[in-house]
Each structure stands twice: as structure tokens, then as C-alpha cells.
N, C-alpha and C. Protein backbone atom coordinates (compact mmCIF):
# COMPACT_ATOMS: atom_id res chain seq x y z
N UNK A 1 77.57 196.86 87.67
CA UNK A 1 77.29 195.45 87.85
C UNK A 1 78.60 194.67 87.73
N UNK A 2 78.99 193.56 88.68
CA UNK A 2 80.00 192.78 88.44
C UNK A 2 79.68 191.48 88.23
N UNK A 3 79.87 191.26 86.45
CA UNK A 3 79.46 189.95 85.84
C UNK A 3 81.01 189.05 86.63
N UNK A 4 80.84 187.68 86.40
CA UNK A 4 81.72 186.99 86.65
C UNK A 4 81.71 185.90 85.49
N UNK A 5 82.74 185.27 84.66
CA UNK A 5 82.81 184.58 83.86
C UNK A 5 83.60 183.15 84.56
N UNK A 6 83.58 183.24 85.73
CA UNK A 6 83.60 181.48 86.35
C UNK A 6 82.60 180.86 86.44
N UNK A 7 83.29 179.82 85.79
CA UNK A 7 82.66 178.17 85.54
C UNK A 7 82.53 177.88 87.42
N UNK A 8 81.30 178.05 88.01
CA UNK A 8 81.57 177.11 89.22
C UNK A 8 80.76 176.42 89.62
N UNK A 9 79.82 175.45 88.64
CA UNK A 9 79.43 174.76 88.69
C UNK A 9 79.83 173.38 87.58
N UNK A 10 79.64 172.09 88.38
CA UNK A 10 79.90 171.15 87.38
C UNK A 10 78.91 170.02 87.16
N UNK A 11 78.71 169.45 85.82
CA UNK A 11 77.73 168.37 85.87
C UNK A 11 78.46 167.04 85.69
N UNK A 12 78.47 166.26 86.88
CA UNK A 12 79.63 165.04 87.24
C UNK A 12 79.00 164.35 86.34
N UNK A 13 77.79 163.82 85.77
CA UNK A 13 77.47 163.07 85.00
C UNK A 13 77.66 163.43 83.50
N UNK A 14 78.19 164.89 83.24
CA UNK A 14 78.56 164.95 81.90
C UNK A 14 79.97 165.40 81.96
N UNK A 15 80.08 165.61 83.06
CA UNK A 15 81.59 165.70 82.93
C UNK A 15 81.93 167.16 82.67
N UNK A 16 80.98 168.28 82.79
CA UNK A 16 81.56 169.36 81.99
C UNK A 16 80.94 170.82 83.15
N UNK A 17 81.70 171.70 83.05
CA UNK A 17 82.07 172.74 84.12
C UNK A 17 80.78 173.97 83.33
N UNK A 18 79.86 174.44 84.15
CA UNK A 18 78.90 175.71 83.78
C UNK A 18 78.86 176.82 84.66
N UNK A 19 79.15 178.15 83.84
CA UNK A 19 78.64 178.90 84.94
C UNK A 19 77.32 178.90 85.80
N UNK A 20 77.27 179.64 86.99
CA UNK A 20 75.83 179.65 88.07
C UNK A 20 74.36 179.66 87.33
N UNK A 21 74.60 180.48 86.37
CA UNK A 21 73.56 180.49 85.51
C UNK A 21 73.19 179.88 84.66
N UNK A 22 74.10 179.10 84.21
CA UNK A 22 73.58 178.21 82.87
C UNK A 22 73.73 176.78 83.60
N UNK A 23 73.99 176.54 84.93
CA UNK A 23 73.86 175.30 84.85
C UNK A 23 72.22 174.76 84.84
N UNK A 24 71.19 175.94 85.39
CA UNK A 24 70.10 175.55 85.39
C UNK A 24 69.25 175.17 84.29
N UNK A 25 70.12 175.95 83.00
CA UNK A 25 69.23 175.03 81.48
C UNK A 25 69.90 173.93 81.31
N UNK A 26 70.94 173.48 81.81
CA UNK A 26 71.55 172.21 81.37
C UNK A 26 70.79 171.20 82.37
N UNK A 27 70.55 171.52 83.60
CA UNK A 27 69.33 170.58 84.48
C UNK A 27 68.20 170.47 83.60
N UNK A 28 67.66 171.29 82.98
CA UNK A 28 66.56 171.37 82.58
C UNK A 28 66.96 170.50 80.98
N UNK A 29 67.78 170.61 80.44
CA UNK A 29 67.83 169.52 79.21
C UNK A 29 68.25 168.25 79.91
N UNK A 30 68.53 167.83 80.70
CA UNK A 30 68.50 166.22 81.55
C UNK A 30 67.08 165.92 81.83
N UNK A 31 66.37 166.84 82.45
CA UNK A 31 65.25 166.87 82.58
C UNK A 31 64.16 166.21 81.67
N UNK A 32 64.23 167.53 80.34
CA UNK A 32 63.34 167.49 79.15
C UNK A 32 63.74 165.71 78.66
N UNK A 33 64.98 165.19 78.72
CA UNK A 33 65.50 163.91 78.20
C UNK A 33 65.20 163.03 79.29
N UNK A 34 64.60 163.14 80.33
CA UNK A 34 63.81 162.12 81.52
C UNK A 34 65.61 161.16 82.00
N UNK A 35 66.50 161.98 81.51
CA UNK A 35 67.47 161.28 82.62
C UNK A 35 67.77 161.87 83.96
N UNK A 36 68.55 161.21 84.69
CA UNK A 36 68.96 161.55 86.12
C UNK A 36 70.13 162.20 85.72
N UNK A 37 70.56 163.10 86.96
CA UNK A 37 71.86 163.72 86.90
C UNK A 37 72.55 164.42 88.11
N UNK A 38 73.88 164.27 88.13
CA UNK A 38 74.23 164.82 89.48
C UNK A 38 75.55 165.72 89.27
N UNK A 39 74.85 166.77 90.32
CA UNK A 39 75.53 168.45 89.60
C UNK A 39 76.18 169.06 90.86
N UNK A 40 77.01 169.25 90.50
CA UNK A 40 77.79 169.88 91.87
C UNK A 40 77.80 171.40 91.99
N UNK A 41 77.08 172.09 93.17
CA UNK A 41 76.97 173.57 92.83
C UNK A 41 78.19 174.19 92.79
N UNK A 42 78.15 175.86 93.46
CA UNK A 42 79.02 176.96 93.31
C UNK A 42 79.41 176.24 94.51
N UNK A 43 79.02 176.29 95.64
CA UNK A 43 79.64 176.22 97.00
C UNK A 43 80.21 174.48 97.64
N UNK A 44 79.75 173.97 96.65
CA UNK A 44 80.21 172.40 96.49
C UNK A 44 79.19 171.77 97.23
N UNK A 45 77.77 172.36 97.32
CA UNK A 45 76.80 170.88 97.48
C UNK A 45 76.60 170.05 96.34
N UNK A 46 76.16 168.93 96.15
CA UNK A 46 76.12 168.21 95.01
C UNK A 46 74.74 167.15 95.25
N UNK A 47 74.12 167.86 94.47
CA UNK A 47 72.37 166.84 94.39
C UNK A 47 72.66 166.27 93.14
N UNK A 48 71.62 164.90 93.43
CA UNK A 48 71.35 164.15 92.35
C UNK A 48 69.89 164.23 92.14
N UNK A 49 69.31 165.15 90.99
CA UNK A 49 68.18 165.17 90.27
C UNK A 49 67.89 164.05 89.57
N UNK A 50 66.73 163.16 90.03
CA UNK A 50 66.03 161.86 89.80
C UNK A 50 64.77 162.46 88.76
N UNK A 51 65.48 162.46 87.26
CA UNK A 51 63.95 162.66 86.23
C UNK A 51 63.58 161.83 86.07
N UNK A 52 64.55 160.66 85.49
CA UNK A 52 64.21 159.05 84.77
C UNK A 52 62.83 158.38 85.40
N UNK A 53 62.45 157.62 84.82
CA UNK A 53 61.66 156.65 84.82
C UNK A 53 62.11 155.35 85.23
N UNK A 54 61.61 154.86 86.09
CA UNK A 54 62.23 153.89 86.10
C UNK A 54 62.48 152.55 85.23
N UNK A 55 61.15 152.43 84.90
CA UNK A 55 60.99 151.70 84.26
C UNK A 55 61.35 151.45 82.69
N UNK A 56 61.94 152.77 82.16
CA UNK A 56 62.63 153.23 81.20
C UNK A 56 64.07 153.25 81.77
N UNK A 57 64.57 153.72 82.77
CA UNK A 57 66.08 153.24 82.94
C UNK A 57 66.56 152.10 83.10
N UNK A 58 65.88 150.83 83.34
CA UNK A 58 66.27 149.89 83.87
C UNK A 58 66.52 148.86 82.25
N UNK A 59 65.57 149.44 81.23
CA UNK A 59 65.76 149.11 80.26
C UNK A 59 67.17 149.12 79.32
N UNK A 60 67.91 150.57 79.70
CA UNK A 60 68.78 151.19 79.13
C UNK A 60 69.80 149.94 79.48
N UNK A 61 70.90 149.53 78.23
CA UNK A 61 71.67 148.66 78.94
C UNK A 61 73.07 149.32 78.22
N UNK A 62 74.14 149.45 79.75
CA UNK A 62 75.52 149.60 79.64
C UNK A 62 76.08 149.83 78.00
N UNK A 63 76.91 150.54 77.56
CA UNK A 63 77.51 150.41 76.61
C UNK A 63 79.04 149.81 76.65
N UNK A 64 79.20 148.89 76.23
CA UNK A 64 80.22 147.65 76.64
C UNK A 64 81.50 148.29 75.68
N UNK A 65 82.50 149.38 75.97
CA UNK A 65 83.52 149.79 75.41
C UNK A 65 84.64 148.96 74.80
């Protein structure tokens, strides 16, 4: 078997690089947390998974740095 230990996936909304396999539990904890998120695969498509609510996001307000 040839494992591979590249990161080639990334989650642009967290900012942080997963391998092929684990990016799908990290979708799935955006998920379980009803936020949106947009993930760029191995081959560089990049979907944006719509969990949120809307009516719960619209609530959320900016954090003013």
C-alpha cells in the first residue's frame, strides 16, 4: 500500500491545510456547528458547503479587531 502524508487539501475559511482524508471530518465539524465553509480539494476544485441557517447567520455580527 502507498500511504501518502500530503496535506492537499485546504479549508480557506479556517485557514488550515488537511490531508484527502481528514478533510472530510473537518466538513463534517462545520457542519455539526451549522456554519458554512469553503474547502479547496486535492485537484483544486473549491466548493462552498452552505450548513448555516440563515436566519442564525445573519444574526452573527463581525468581530470589530
Amino acid at each position: 500500500m502507498n500511504a501518502t502524508k500530503d496535506r492537499d487539501c485546504r479549508c480557506l475559511t479556517c485557514e488550515k491545510d488537511f490531508h484527502y482524508l481528514g478533510i472530510a471530518r473537518h466538513r463534517a465539524a462545520h457542519r455539526d456547528k451549522k456554519e458554512s465553509c469553503v474547502i479547496m480539494y486535492t485537484y483544486g476544485d473549491v466548493v462552498r458547503h452552505d450548513y448555516g441557517d440563515p436566519e442564525y447567520t445573519e444574526k452573527i455580527k463581525p468581530i470589530d479587531w
